[in-house]
C-alpha atoms as a PDB file:
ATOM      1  CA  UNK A   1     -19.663  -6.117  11.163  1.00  0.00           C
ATOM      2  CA  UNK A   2     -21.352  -4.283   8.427  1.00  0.00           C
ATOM      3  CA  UNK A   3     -19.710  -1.760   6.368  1.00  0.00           C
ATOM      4  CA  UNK A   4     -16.651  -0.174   7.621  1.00  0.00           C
ATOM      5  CA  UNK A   5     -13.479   1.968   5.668  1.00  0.00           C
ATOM      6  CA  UNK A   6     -10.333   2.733   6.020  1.00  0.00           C
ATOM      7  CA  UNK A   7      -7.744   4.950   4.338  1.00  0.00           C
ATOM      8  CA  UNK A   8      -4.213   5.218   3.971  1.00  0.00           C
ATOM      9  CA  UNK A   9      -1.893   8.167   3.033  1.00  0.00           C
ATOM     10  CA  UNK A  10       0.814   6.804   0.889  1.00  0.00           C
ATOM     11  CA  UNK A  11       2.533   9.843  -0.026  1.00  0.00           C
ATOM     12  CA  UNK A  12       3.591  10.109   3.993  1.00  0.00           C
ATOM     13  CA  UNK A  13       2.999   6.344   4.449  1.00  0.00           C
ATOM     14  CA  UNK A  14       0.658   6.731   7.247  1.00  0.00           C
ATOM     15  CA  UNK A  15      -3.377   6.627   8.520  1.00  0.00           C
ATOM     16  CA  UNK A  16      -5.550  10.120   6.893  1.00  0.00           C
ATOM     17  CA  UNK A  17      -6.165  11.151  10.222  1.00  0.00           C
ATOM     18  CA  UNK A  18      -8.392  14.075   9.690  1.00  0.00           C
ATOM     19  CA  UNK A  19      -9.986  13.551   6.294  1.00  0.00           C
ATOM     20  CA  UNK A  20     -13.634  14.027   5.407  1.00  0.00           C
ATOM     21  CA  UNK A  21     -15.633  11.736   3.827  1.00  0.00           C
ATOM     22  CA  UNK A  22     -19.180  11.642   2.686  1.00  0.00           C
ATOM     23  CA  UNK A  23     -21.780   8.545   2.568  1.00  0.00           C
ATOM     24  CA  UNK A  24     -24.406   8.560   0.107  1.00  0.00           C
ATOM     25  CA  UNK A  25     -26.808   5.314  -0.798  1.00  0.00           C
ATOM     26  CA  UNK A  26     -27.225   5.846  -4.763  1.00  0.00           C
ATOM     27  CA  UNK A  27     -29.879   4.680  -7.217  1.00  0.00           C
ATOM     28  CA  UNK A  28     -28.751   5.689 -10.691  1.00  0.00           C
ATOM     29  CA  UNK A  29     -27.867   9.278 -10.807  1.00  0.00           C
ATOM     30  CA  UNK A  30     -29.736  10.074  -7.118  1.00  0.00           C
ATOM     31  CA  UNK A  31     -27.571  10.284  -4.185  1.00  0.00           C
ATOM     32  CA  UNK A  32     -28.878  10.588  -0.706  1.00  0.00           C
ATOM     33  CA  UNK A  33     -26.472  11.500   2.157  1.00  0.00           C
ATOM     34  CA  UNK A  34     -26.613   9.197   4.690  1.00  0.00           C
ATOM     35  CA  UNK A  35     -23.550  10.056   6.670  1.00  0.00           C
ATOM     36  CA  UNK A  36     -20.657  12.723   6.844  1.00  0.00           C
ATOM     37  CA  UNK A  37     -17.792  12.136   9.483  1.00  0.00           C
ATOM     38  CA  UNK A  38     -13.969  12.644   9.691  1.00  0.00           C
ATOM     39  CA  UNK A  39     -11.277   9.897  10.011  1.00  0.00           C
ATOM     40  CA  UNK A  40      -9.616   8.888  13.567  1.00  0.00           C
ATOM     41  CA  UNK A  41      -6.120   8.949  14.235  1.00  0.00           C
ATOM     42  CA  UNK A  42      -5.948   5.256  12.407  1.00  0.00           C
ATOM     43  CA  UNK A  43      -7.776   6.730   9.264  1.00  0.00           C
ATOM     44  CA  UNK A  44     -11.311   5.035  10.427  1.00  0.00           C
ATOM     45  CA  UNK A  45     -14.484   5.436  11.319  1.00  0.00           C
ATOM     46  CA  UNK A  46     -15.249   4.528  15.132  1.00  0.00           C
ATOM     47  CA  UNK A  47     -17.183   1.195  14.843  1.00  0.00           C
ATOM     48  CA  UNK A  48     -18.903   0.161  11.391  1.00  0.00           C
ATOM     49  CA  UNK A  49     -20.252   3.001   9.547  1.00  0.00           C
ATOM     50  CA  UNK A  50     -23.629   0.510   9.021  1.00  0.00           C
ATOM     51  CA  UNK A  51     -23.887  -2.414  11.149  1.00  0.00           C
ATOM     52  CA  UNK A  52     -24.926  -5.844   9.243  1.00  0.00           C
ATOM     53  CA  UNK A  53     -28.464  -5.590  10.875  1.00  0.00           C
ATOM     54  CA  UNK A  54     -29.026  -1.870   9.542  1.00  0.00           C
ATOM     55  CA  UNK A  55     -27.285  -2.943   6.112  1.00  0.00           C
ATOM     56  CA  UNK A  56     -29.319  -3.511   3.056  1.00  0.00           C
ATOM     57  CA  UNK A  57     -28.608  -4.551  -0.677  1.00  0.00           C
ATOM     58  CA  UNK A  58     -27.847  -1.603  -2.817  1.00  0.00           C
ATOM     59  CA  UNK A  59     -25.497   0.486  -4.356  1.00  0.00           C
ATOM     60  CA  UNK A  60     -23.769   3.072  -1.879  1.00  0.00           C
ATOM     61  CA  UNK A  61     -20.781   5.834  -2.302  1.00  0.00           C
ATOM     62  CA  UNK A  62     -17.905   7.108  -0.761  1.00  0.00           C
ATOM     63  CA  UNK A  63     -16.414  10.405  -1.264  1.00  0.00           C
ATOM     64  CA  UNK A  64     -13.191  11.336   0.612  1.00  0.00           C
ATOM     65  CA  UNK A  65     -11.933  15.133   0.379  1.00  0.00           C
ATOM     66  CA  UNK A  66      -8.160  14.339  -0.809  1.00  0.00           C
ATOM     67  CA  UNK A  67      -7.787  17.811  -1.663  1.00  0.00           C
ATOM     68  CA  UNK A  68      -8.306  19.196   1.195  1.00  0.00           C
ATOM     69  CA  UNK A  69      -6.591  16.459   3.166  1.00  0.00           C
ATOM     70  CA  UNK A  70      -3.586  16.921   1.637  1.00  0.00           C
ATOM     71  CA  UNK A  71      -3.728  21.018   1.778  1.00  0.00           C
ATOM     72  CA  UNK A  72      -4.309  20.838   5.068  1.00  0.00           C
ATOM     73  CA  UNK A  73      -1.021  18.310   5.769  1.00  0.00           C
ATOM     74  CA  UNK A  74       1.123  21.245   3.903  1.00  0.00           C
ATOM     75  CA  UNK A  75       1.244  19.631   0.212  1.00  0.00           C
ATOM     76  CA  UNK A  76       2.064  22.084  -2.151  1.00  0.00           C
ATOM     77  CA  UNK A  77      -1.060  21.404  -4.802  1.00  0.00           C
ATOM     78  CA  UNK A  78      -1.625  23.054  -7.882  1.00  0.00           C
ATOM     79  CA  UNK A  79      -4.503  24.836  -8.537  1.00  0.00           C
ATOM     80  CA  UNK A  80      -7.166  23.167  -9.056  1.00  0.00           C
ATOM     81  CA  UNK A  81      -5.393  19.707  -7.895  1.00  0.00           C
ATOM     82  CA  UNK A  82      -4.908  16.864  -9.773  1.00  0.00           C
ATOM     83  CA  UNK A  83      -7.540  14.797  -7.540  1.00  0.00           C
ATOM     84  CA  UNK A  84      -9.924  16.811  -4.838  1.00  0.00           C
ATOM     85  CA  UNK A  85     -12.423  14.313  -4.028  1.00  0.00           C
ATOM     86  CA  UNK A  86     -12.598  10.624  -4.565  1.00  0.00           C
ATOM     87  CA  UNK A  87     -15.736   8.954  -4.948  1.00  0.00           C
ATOM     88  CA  UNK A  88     -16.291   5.198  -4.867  1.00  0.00           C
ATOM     89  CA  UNK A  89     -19.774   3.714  -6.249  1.00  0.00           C
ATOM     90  CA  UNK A  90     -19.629   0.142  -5.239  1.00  0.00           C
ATOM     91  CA  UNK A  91     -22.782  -2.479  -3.916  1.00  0.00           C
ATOM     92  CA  UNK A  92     -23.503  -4.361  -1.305  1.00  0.00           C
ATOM     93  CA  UNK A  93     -25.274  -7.826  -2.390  1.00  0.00           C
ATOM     94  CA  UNK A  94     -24.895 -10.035   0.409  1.00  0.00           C
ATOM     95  CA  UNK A  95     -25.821  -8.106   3.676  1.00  0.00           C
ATOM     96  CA  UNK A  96     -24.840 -10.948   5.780  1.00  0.00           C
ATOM     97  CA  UNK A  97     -20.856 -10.140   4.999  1.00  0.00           C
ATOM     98  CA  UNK A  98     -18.872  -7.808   6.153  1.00  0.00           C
ATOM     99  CA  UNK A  99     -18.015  -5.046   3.118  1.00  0.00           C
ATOM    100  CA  UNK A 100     -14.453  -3.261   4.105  1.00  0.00           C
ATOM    101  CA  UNK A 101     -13.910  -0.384   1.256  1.00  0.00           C
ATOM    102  CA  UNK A 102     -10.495   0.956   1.924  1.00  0.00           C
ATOM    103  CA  UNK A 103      -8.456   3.820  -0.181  1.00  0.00           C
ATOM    104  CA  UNK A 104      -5.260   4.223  -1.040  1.00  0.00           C
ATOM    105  CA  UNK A 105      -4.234   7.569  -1.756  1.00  0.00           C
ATOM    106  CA  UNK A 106      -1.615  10.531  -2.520  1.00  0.00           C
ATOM    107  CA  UNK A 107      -2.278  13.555  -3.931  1.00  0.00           C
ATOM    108  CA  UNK A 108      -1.949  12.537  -7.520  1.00  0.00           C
ATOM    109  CA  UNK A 109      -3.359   8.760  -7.410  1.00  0.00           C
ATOM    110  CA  UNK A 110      -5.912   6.479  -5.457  1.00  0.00           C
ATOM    111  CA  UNK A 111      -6.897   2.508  -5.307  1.00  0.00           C
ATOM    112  CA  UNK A 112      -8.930   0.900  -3.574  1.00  0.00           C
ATOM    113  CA  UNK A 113     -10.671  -3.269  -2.683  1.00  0.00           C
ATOM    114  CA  UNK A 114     -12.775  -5.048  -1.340  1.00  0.00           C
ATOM    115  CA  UNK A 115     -11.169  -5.517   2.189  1.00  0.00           C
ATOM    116  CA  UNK A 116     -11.787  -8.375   4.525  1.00  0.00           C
END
């Protein structure tokens, strides 16, 4: 299955249909954009965004554009908002297994796991 993520609105306790996120595979400080796409209606991507045979050991991030998420759903931020974007740094060491990174989220707090 690869890598695949998933996010979750809690302030309206539903999927973040709509949201941007960014991919990026990191090495230290370097970040190279691998992928940009917008969530489905069930806050996903459609299918894995790397499939276990295109996965490789590493360190990889995930930015999602809260800020403009939640704007965009009608949320009265202030300016700038608390949170905007959300990036997660986490790495892949097993490419064999399937690495699910999803995010919790509301305008003013985020957490996230390793999924299954």
């Amino acid at each position: 299955m690869g890598l695949s993520t998933h996010v979750l609105d809690t302030m309206h306790g539903c999927p973040a249909a709509g949201m941007a996120v960014s991919f990026y595979r990191t090495e230290g400080e370097q970040a190279t954009l691998l992928r940009q796409f917008v969530l489905n209606a069930d806050g996903r991507t459609e299918g894995p965004l790397v499939d276990n045979a295109s996965l490789e050991a590493g360190t990889y991030r995930l930015s999602f554009d809260v800020g403009a998420y939640f704007k965009a759903r009608g949320v009265a931020l202030p300016e700038p908002s608390f949170l905007d974007r959300v990036s997660l740094d986490f790495g892949v060491a097993h490419v064999d297994q399937h690495y699910h990174v999803p995010l919790l989220v509301s305008p003013w707090s985020y957490s996230t796991y390793r999924g299954s």
